[in-house]
Each structure stands twice: as C-alpha cells, then as structure tokens.
Protein backbone atom coordinates (compact mmCIF):
# COMPACT_ATOMS: atom_id res chain seq x y z
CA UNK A 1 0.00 0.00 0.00
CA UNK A 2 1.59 3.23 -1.12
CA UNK A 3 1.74 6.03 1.28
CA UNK A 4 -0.13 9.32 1.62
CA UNK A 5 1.93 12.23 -0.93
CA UNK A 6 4.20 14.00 0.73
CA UNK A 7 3.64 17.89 1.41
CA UNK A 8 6.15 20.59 3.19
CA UNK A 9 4.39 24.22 3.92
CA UNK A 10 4.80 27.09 5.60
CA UNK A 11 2.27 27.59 8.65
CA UNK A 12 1.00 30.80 7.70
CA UNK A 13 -1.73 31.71 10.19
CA UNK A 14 -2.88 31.16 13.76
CA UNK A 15 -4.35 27.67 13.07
CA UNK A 16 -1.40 26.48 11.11
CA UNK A 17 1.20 27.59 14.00
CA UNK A 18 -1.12 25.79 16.37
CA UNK A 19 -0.91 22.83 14.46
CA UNK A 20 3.25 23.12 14.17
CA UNK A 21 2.95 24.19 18.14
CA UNK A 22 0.95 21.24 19.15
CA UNK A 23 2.68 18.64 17.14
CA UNK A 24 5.06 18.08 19.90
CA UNK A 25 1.95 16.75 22.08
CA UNK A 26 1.28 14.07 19.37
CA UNK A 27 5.38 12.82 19.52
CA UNK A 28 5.74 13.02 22.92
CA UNK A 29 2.52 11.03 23.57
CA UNK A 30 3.73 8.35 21.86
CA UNK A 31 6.71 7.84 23.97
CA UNK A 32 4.47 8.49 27.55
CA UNK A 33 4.67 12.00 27.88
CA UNK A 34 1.56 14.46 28.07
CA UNK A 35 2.24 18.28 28.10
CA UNK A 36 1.25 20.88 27.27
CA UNK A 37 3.08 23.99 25.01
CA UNK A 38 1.69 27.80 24.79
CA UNK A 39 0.85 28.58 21.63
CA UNK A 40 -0.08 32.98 22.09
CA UNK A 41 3.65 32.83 23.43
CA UNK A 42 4.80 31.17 20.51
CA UNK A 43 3.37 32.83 18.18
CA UNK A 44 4.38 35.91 19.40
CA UNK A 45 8.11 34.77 19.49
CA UNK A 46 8.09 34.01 15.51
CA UNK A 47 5.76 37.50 14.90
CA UNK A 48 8.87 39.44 16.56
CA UNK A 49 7.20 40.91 19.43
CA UNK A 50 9.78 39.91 21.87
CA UNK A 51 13.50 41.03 22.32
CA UNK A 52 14.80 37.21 21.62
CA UNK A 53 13.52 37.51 17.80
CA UNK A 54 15.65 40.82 17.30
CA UNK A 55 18.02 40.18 14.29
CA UNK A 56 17.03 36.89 13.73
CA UNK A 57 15.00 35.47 10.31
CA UNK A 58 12.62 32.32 11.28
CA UNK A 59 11.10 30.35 8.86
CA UNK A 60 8.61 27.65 10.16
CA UNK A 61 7.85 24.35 8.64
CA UNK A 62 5.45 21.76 8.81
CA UNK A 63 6.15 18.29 6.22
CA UNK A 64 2.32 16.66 5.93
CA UNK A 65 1.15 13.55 4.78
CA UNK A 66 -2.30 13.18 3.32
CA UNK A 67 -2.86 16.38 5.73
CA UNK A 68 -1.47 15.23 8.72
CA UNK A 69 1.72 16.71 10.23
CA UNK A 70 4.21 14.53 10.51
CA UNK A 71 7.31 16.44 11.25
CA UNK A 72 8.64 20.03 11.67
CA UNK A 73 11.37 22.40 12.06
CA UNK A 74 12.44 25.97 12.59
CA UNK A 75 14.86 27.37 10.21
CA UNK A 76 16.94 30.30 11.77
CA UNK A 77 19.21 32.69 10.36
CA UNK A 78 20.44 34.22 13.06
CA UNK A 79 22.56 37.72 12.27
CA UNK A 80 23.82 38.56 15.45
CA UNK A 81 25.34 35.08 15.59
CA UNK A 82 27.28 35.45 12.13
CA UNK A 83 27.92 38.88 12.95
CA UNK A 84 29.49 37.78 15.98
CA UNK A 85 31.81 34.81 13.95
CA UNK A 86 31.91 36.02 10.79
CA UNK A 87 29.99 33.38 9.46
CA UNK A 88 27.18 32.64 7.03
CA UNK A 89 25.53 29.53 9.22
CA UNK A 90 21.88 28.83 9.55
CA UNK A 91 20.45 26.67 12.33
CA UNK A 92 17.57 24.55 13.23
CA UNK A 93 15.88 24.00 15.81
CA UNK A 94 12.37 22.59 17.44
CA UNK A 95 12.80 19.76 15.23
CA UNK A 96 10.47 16.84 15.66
CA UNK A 97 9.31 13.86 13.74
CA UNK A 98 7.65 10.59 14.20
CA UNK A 99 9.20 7.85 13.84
CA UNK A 100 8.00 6.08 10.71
CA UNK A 101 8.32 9.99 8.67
CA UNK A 102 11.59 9.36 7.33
CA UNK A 103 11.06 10.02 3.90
CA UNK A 104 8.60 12.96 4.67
CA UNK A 105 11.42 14.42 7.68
CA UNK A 106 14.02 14.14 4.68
CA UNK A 107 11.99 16.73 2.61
CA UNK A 108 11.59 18.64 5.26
CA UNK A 109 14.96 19.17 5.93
CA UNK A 110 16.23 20.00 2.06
CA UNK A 111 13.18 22.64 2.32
CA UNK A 112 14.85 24.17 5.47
CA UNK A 113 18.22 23.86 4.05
CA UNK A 114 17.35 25.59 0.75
CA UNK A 115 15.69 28.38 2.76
CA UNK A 116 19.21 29.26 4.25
CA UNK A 117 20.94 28.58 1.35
CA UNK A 118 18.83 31.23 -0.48
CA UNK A 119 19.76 33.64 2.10
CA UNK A 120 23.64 32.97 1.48
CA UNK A 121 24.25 30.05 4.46
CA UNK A 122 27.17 28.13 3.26
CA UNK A 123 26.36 25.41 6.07
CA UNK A 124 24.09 24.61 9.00
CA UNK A 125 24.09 23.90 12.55
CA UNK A 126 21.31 21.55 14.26
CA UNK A 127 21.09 20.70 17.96
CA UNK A 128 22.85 24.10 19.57
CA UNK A 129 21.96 27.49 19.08
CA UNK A 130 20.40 30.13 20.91
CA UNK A 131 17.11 28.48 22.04
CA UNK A 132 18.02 24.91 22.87
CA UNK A 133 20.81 22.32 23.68
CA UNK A 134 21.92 18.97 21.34
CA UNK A 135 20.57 15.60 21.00
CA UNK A 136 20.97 13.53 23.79
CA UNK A 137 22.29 10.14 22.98
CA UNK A 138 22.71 7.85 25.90
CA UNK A 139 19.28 7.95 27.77
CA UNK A 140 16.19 7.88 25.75
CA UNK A 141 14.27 7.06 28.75
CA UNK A 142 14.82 9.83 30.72
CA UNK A 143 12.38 12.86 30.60
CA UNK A 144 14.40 16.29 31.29
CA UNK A 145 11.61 18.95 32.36
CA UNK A 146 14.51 21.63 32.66
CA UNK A 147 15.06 21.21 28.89
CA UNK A 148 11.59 20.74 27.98
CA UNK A 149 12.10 18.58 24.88
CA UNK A 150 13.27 15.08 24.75
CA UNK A 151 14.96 13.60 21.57
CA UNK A 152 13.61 10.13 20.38
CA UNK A 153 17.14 7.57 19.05
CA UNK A 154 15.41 8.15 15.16
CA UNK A 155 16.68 11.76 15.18
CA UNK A 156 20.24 11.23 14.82
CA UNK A 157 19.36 8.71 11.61
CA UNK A 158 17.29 11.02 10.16
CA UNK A 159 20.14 13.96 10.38
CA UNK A 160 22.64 11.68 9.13
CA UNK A 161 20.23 10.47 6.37
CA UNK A 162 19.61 14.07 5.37
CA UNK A 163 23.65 14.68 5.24
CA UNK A 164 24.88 16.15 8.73
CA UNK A 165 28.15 15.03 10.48
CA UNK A 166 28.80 15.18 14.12
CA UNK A 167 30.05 18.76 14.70
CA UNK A 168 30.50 18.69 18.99
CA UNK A 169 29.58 17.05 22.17
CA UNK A 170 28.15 17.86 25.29
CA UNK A 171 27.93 16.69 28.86
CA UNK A 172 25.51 17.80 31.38
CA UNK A 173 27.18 17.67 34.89
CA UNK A 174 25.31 17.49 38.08
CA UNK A 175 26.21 17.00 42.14
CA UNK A 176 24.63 14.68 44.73
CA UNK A 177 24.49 17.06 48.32
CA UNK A 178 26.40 15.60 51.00
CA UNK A 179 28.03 17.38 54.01
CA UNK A 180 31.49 17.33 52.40
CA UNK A 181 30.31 19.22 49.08
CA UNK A 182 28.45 21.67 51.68
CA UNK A 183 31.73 22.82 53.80
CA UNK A 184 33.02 23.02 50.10
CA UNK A 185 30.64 25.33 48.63
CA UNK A 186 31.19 27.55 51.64
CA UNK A 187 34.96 27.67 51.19
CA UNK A 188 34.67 28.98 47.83
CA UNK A 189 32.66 31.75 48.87
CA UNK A 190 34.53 32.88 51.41
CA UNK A 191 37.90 32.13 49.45
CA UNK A 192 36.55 34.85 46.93
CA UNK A 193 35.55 37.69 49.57
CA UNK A 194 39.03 37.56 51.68
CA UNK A 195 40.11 38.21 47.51
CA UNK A 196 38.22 41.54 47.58
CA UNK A 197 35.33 40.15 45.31
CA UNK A 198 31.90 40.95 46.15
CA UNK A 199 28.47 38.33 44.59
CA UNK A 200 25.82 40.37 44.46
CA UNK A 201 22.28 38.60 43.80
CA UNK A 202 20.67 40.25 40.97
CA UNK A 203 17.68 40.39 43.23
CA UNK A 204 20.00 43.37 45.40
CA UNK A 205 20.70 44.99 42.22
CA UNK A 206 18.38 48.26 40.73
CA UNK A 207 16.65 46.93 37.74
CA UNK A 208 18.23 49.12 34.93
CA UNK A 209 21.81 48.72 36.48
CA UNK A 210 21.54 45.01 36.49
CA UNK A 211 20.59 43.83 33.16
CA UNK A 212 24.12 46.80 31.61
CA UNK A 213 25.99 44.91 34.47
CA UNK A 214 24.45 41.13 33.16
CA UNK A 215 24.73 41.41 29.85
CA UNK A 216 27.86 43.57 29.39
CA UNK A 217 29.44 40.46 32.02
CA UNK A 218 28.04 37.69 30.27
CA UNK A 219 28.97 38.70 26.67
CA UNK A 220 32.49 39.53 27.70
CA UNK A 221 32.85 36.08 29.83
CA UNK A 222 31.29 33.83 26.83
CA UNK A 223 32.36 36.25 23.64
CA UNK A 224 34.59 33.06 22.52
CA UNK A 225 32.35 30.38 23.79
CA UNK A 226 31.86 28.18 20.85
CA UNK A 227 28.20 28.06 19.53
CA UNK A 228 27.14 31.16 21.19
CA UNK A 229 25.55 34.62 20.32
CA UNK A 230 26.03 37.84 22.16
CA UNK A 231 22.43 38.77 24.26
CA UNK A 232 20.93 42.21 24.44
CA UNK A 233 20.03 43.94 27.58
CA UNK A 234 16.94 44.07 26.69
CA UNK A 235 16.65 39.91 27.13
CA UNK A 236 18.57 39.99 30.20
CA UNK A 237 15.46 43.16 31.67
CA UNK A 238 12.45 40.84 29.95
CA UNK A 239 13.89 38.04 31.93
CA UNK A 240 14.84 39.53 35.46
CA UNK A 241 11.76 42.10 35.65
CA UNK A 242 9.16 39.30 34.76
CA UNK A 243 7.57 39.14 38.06
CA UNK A 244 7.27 35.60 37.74
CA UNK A 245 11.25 35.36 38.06
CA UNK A 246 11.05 36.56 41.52
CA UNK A 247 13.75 32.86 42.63
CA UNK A 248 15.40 33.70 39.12
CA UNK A 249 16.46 37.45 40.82
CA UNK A 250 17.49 35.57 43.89
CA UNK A 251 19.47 32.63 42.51
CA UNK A 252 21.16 34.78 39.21
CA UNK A 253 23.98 36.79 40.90
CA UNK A 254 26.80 39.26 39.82
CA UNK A 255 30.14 39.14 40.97
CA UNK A 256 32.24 42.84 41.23
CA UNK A 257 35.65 43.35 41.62
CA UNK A 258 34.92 47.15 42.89
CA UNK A 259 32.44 48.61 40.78
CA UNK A 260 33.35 46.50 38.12
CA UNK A 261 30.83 43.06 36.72
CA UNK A 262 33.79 40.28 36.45
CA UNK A 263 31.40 37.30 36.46
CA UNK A 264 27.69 35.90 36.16
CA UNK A 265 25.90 33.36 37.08
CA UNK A 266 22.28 32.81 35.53
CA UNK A 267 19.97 30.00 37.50
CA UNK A 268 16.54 29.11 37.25
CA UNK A 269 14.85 26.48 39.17
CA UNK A 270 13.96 23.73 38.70
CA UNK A 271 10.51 24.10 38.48
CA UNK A 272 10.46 26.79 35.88
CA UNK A 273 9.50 24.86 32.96
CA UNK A 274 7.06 22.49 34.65
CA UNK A 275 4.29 24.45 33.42
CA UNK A 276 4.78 22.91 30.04
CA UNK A 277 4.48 19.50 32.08
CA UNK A 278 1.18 18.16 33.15
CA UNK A 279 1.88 14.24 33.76
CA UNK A 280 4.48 11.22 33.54
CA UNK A 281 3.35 8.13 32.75
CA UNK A 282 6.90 7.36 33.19
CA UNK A 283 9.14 9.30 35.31
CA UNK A 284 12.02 11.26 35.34
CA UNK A 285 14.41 9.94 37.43
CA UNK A 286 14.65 11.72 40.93
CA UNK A 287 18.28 13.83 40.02
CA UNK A 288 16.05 15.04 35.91
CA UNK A 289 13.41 16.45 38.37
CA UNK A 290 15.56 18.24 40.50
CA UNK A 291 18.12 19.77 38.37
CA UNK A 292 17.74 23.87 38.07
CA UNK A 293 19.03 25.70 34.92
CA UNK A 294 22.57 26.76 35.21
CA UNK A 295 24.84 29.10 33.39
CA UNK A 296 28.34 30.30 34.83
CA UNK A 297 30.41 32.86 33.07
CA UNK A 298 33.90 34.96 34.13
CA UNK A 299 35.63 37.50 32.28
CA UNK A 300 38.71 36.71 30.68
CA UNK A 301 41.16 38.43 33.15
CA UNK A 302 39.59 37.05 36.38
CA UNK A 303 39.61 33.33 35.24
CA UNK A 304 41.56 31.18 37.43
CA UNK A 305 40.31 32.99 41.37
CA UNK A 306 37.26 30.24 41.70
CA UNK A 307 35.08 32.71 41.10
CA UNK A 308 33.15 30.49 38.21
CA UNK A 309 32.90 27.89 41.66
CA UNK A 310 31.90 30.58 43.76
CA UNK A 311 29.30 31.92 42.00
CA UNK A 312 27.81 28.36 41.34
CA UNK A 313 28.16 27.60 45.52
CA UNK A 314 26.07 30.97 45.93
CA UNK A 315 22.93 29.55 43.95
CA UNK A 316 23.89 25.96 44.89
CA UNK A 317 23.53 27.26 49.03
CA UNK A 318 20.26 28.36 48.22
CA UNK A 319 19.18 24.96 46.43
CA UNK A 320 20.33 23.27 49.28
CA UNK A 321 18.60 25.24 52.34
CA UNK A 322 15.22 24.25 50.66
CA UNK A 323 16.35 20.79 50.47
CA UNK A 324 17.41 19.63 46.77
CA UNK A 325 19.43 17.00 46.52
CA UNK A 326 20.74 17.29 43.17
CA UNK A 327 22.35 20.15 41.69
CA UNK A 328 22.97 20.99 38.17
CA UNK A 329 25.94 22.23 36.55
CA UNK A 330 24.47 22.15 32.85
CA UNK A 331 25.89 21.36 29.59
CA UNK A 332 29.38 21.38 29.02
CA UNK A 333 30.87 21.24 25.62
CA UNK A 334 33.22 18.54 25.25
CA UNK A 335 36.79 20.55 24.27
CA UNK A 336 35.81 22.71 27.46
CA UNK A 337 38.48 21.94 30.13
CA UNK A 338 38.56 25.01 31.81
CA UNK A 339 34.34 24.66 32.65
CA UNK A 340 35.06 20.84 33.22
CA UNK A 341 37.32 21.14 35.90
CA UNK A 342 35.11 23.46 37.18
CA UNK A 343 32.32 21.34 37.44
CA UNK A 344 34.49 18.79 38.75
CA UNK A 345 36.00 21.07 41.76
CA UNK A 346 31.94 21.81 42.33
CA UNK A 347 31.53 17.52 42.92
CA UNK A 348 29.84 17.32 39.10
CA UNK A 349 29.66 14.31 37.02
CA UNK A 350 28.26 13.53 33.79
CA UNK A 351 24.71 12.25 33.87
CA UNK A 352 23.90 12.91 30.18
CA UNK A 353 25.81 13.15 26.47
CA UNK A 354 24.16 15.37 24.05
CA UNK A 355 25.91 15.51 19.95
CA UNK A 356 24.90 18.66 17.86
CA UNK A 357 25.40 18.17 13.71
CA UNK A 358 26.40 20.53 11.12
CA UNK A 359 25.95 19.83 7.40
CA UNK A 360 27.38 21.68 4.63
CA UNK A 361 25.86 23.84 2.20
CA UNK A 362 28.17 24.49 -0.42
C-alpha cells in the first residue's frame, strides 16, 4: 500500500502555527509523555514581538502527509550570531518527527536547508543554538523537564540520512548534596571575599543597572564560547523584571571586583518549565526532576580565582537550604576543560551526552 503524498508548507496563520505548536503533544505522547506547550507565546516569538527575535529570520515548517503533520522544524538565520563569527551559518531548531516519517522528515529538511541557502548560508548547525541544547544520545528514557524537549534515538538517523556530520559534544554535569560538598561550597565563597570580590544577587541589584551589568558580564565572559551569540540587555530586563522570576532574581547573581561586573551566574529552578508539564506516565528519574538551569560565566582576566565555583556555591547554598538534593551544573561542551574542571571542583559528574550536527551547504 503506497503512502499518503508527501507535502512541506509554511504555517502561515494562527491555526497552522497551532498545528506546528501542538505537534510536539502528538510525539511526545507516543513515547508516555503528556504536556502541554503555549501557543499565544509562541506565536508571538516568531511575529517578533519579543527582544529574543531581534536580528534573527525564522522560517517555520510543517512536512504533511495526506494532511497530517508529521514532522517540523524551525529554520533560523540568526545575524547577530554570524555577525558575531563572521559566518554565514543557519540553524535549526524545534525539530520533531515521528518515527516512521523518514522520507517525509528528509523533505523537510532540504526545504529548510534551501531556505538558508537562499539567504547565502554556506552550512548549517542543528542541535545548539540560541534556544536549545543537542541531541541527547545515551538515555532515551529519561524525561528532562529543565530542557523541555526530549529527543527520540530516530533523530540522529534522520540527520545523518539528510547529510549532517557530528560537529560537537556535550555533557551535562550534576552534584549529589552531602556534608562534604556543603563545607566546600562555603569555602569557595569565602575564598573569593578575603580576595576583595563581592556576589551580588541580581535580586540586590536596581533593575536598569543590572541587566548593563548582566549582559555587558556575560557577553564579555562567553564572547569566545563556541556556539554562542552575544544577548541584548533588553533579554537579560524581559527576563529579570518578569515578576514571575522573583527565585530567578534571587538565585542569578553578579560578581564585582569594585564597581566592576567580572562574572555571572544565571539559574533558574527547577521548576520553571514544569508548566509545560502536566503528567508522567513514566518518570524522570529523581536527580532530571531536581536539576535547576545553570549558566556560569567569568571574564577573561579574572579566570583562574574560583570565582566560576563561587558563583555556582552561591545559587547551589540556596538549592540546598530548601532541600534539593541534586544540583545541576548544565551542559558542558566537550573541548571545554577550563568549565570541566570546574564542574568537577563543584563535585559534578556527567549524567547525560548530548551531539549537535552541522551539514554543509556548499
């Protein structure tokens, strides 16, 4: 029996980007996940009316067959990011596909690819950009609410089918409390204030001073970070000023050497995304549930005076006074020592491998 034709669109009003929204429902229900995804805030995103869309070119696509979605993908030409390298590289990202869609998830891809290569990409980047980490590839099983998406094994085939390589690895560190790792964590942060360093929470911080402080920190500390884009003030205000982000304010901190920003740390908890969660019929394992969202960044000249450790042991304090027993440490690019060892010093180890592709264009 021959199968439905194959079609690939562009969703091109509110019902169609509910349709590529909700589509994620149908693939993780199939592998015992129910949630739930806001469509208004999506849409929004891709219409430009927030500060994360600023100098960046989306171009949604749905691949149908016989009318029914079977796969989808975000192409992104992100300027700031090729501005930043000097590169012409597209991404994508919120790719998903059932698993029998191979042929249809194919098309889809060349579609996306000849999107970018219209607009002068020479290659493309899937699994890392500016809106979500790689393909994990060592524990299908596990759900990870912090990322809110979970790869299915199929993925890498159909990347490889559709002519990506294996560009870079990942590994997402995180600790298990005990006593020891407590009497550490409070070492480092005295360590760092007998230095003359001062961690400010961004919660102690006027609002206009601390997203110039964050941002002008952050892009400094991760300006040769591999994969990354520089971020506007303007994200770093619409994320600290939400009042939702009250714990965000609290656990996100500043470190000053004087009345200069030498180092960041961004956190979220845990809990954050669980609102795109509603039930497991299989769980995360107690350490997925637990883990916050962590990002740790130091200016070139301060590196080596713990303060990347320090600034992790001031969120990590927190975590631990309301009783976590897992901490995360993120994602970790593989050629990364300097973060590694970090991670390490903070009692890290890998729970999680995640592989982002790039393909060629030329």
């Amino acid at each position: 029996m021959s199968r439905p034709p194959i079609a690939v669109v562009q969703p091109d009003d509110r019902d169609a980007i509910a349709d590529f929204v909700r589509f994620r429902r149908e693939v993780y229900r199939r592998s015992g996940l129910r949630l739930t995804d806001s469509v208004p805030e999506t849409a929004a995103f891709f219409q430009h009316r927030t500060p994360f869309a600023d100098g960046r070119e989306f171009h949604l696509l749905v691949a149908r067959e016989g009318g029914r979605v079977v796969a989808r993908v975000v192409a992104l030409l992100d300027e700031r990011y090729n501005r930043h390298w000097g590169e012409q590289l597209g991404h994508l990202f919120m790719f998903e596909a059932l698993p029998d869609a191979r042929a249809a998830t194919g098309a889809l891809i060349e579609t996306a690819c000849g999107w970018l290569r219209e607009r002068g990409a020479n290659a493309v980047r899937a699994g890392f950009g500016p809106f979500e980490p790689g393909f994990v590839v060592d524990d299908y099983d596990t759900y990870l609410p912090r990322m809110t998406r979970h790869a299915l094994p199929c993925y890498h085939g159909f990347l490889k089918d559709a002519g990506f390589e294996t560009e870079k690895g990942a590994g997402e560190y995180i600790m298990a409390v005990n006593g020891e790792i407590v009497r550490r964590y409070r070492g480092f942060l005295e360590s760092v204030k007998q230095a003359g360093y001062d961690i400010v929470p961004v919660s102690g911080i006027e609002p206009g001073k601390r997203a110039h402080d964050f941002a002008g920190a952050w892009n400094e500390s991760y300006a040769t970070h591999w994969g990354l884009a520089p971020v506007t003030e303007r994200e770093f205000g619409i994320m600290f000023d939400a009042p939702t982000e009250r714990r965000t304010r609290e656990l996100s901190a500043i470190v000053y050497r004087g009345e200069r920003p030498v180092g960041v740390a961004l956190v979220r908890a845990g809990g954050s995304p669980r609102r795109f969660f509603r039930s497991f019929r299989r769980s995360a394992s107690r350490e997925m549930k637990e883990l916050s969202s962590f990002a740790v960044g130091v200016t070139p000249c301060e590196r080596g005076r713990n303060l990347s450790v320090a600034l992790g042991a001031h969120a990590y304090l927190q975590f631990i006074a309301d009783g976590a027993r897992y901490l995360s440490y993120g994602l970790v690019v593989d050629d990364n020592w300097s973060s590694r060892r970090a991670a390490q010093k903070l009692g890290g180890y890998v729970c999680a491998n995640y592989l982002t592709y790039r393909r060629s264009l030329a």
